[in-house]
Every structure is written in C-alpha cells, then in structure tokens.
Protein backbone atom coordinates (compact mmCIF):
# COMPACT_ATOMS: atom_id res chain seq x y z
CA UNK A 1 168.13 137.04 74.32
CA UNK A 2 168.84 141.11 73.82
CA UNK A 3 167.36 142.61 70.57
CA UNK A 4 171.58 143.27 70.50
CA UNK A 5 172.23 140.03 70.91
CA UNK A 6 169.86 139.34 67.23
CA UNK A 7 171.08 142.10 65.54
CA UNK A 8 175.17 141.88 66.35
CA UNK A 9 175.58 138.03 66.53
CA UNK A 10 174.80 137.24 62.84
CA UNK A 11 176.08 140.11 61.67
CA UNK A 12 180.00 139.39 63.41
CA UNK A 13 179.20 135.75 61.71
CA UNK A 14 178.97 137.27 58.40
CA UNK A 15 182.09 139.73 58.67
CA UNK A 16 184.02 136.54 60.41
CA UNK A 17 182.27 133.52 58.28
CA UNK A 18 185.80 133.17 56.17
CA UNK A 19 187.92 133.42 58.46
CA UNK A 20 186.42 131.28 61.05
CA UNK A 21 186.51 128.62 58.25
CA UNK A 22 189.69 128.71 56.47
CA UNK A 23 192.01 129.70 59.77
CA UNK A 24 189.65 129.06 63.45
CA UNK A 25 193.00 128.49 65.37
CA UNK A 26 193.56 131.81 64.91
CA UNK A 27 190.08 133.10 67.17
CA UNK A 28 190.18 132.56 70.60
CA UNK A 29 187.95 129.71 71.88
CA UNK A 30 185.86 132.22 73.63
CA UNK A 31 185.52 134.66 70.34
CA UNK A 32 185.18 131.54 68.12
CA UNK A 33 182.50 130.37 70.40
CA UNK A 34 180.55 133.52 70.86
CA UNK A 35 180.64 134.33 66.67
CA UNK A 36 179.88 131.13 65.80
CA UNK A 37 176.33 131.27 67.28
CA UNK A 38 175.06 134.18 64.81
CA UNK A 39 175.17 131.16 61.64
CA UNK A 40 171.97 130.02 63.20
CA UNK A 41 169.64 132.83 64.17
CA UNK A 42 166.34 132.87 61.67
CA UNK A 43 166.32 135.94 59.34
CA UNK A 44 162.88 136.92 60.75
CA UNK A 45 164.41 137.73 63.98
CA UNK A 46 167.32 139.51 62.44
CA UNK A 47 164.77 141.09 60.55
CA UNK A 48 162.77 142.24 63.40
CA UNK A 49 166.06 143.26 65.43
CA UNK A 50 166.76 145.59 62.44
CA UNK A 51 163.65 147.15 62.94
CA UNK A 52 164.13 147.90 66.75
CA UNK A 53 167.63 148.95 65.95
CA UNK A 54 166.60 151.57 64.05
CA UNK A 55 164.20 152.70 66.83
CA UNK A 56 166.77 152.52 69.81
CA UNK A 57 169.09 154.80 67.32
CA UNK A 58 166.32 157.05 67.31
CA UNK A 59 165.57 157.25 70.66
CA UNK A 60 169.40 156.84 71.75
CA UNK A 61 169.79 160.36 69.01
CA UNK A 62 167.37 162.45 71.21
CA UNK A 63 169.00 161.89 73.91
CA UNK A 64 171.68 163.78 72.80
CA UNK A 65 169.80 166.79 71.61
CA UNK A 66 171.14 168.61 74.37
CA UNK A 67 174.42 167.36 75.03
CA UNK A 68 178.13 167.37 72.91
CA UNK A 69 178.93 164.62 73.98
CA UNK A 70 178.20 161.77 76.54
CA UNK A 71 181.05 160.14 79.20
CA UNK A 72 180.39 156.77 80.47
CA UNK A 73 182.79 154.14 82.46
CA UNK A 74 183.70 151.51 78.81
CA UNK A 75 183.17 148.40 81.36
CA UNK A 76 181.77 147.91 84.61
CA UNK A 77 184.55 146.22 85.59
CA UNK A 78 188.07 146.32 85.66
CA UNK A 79 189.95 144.58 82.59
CA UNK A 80 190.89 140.94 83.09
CA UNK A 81 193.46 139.45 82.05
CA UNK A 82 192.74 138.10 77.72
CA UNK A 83 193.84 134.37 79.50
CA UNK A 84 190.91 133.89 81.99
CA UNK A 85 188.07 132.61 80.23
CA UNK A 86 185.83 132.31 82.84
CA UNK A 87 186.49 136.39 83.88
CA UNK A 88 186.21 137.39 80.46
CA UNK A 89 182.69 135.73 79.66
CA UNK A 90 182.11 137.39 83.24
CA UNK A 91 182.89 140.60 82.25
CA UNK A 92 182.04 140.52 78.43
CA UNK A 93 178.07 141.09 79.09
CA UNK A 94 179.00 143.95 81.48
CA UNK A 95 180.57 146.44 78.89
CA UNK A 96 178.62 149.91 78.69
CA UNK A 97 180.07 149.84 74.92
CA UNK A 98 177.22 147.43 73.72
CA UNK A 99 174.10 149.92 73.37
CA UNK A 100 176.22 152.77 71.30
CA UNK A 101 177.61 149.46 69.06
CA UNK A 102 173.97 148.72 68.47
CA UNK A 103 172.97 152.61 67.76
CA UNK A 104 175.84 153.05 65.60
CA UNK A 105 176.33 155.93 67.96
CA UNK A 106 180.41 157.15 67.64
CA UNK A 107 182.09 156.23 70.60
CA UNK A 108 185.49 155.73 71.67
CA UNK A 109 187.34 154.33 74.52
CA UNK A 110 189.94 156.15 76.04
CA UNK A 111 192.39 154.91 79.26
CA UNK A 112 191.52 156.42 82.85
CA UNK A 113 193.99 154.84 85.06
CA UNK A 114 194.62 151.30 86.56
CA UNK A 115 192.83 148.86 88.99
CA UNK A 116 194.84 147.65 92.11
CA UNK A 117 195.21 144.54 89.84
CA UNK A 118 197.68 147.06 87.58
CA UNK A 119 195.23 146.39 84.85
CA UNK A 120 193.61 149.36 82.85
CA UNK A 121 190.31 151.00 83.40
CA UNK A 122 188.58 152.91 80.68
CA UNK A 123 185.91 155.72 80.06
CA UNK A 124 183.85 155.98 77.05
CA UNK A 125 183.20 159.42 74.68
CA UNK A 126 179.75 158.83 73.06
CA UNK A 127 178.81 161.75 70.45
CA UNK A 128 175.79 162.33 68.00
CA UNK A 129 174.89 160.50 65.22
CA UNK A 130 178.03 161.21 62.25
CA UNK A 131 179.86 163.92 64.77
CA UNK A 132 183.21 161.66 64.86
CA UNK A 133 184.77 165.19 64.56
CA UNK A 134 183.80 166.07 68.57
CA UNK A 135 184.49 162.74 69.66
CA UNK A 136 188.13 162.86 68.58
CA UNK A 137 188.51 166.69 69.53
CA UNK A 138 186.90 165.78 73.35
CA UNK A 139 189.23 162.70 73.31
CA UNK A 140 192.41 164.33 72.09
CA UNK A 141 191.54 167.11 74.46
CA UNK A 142 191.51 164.52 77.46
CA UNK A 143 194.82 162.85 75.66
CA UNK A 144 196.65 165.65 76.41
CA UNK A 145 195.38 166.53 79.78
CA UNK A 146 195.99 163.16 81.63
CA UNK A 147 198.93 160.87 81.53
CA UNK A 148 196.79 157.53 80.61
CA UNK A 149 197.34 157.30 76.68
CA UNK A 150 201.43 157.29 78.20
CA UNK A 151 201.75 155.32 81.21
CA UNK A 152 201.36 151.49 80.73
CA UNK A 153 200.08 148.63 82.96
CA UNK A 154 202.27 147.12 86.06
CA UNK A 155 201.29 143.72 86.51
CA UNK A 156 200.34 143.19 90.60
C-alpha cells in the first residue's frame, strides 16, 4: 500500500469512528467501505507513515521555493457520476489531490469546464506551506476571469 494510504486511512477512521457507528446508513457503501479499513492498520506503520509524511512535506516545500503557486488538473479523469460505484473506485485512486492532502500543502479545487459527458472538470491551486492567503487571491482571481464558478452541469 502508499505511505498515503498508512497515514490517511486511520486517520479518516478516527475523525469518522462515531459516526460510522451510531448512523453508517448515512456513508455511502463505497466511503463506509474505504474508512472502515483504517480501524485495523498497526500503530507502527502509522507511526512510520508519520515519519515519511513529514519528509514528503519537506521535500514537496522545496519544490515550491521558486514558485507562488502550483496548477495541476484535481483528477485525471472526468467526474463520474456519485451513483456508479464501479467508476468512482475507478477514478478515486486517480485524483492529483492525494499528495498535497498528505503534505498538508493548501490546495484548492476550482471548476474548468465540462466533459462531453456534461460533467465538471477541475484544476487544482497548490501554494506553500501556511500561504492560504495566495491560494484564495490566485483562485478568486481565476473566479472572476472564467465563467466556471457560474455555469452548472448539463446532463448528456
């Protein structure tokens, strides 16, 4: 498994343990599967995934010594529709949001456009470590330069 995979798993358990106890018909089969898997990683590996967390949010840091700000595509595919299970577990290990989740890096995900499917795409803003501040200015900046945050899906 990813060192993300160590590190985000228990930790979604812990923020969802309550919940996925006293009201599971309100997850999604898919989300209630996926969380439920961090109640039964060891705490040495979480341990050790801590420890290379902190070294990819290092490394991940440098690499924007010499940038504001990084753009990436949020997914490498097209959304899918919330009800197709199989597309969604597809899809879900192909987001480009997953490394900056892991770095703690700010990102945000802002609309782009649609895929012939009418569905949305999206584009990530990635900024240094604590610089929120010139992720929301590049993002508001982009907000009012395009039509996306406005215009809203067409079902094909």
């Amino acid at each position: 498994m990813a060192i993300s995979t160590f590190e985000t798993l228990p930790e979604a358990y812990a923020i969802h343990e309550r919940w996925l106890q006293e009201r599971p018909q309100d997850y999604g089969a898919l989300m209630r599967e996926r969380v439920l898997v961090g109640a039964f990683f060891r705490a040495v590996d979480y341990v050790q995934a801590t420890r290379q967390r902190a070294v990819l949010a290092q490394q991940c840091a440098r690499c924007m010594d010499t940038v504001d700000v990084a753009i990436t595509a949020s997914s490498m595919d097209p959304a899918c529709p919330v009800e197709d299970a199989e597309r969604c577990e597809y899809t879900y290990n192909r987001q480009a949001r997953a490394p900056f989740n892991l770095t703690g890096s700010p990102a945000l995900a802002m609309p782009t456009g649609f895929a012939s499917t009418g569905l949305p795409l999206s584009m990530q803003i990635i900024g240094k470590p604590f610089d929120e501040a010139t992720v929301y200015r590049v993002a508001r900046a982009y907000e009012q330069a395009t039509p996306w945050t406005s215009t809203h899906p067409v079902l094909a």
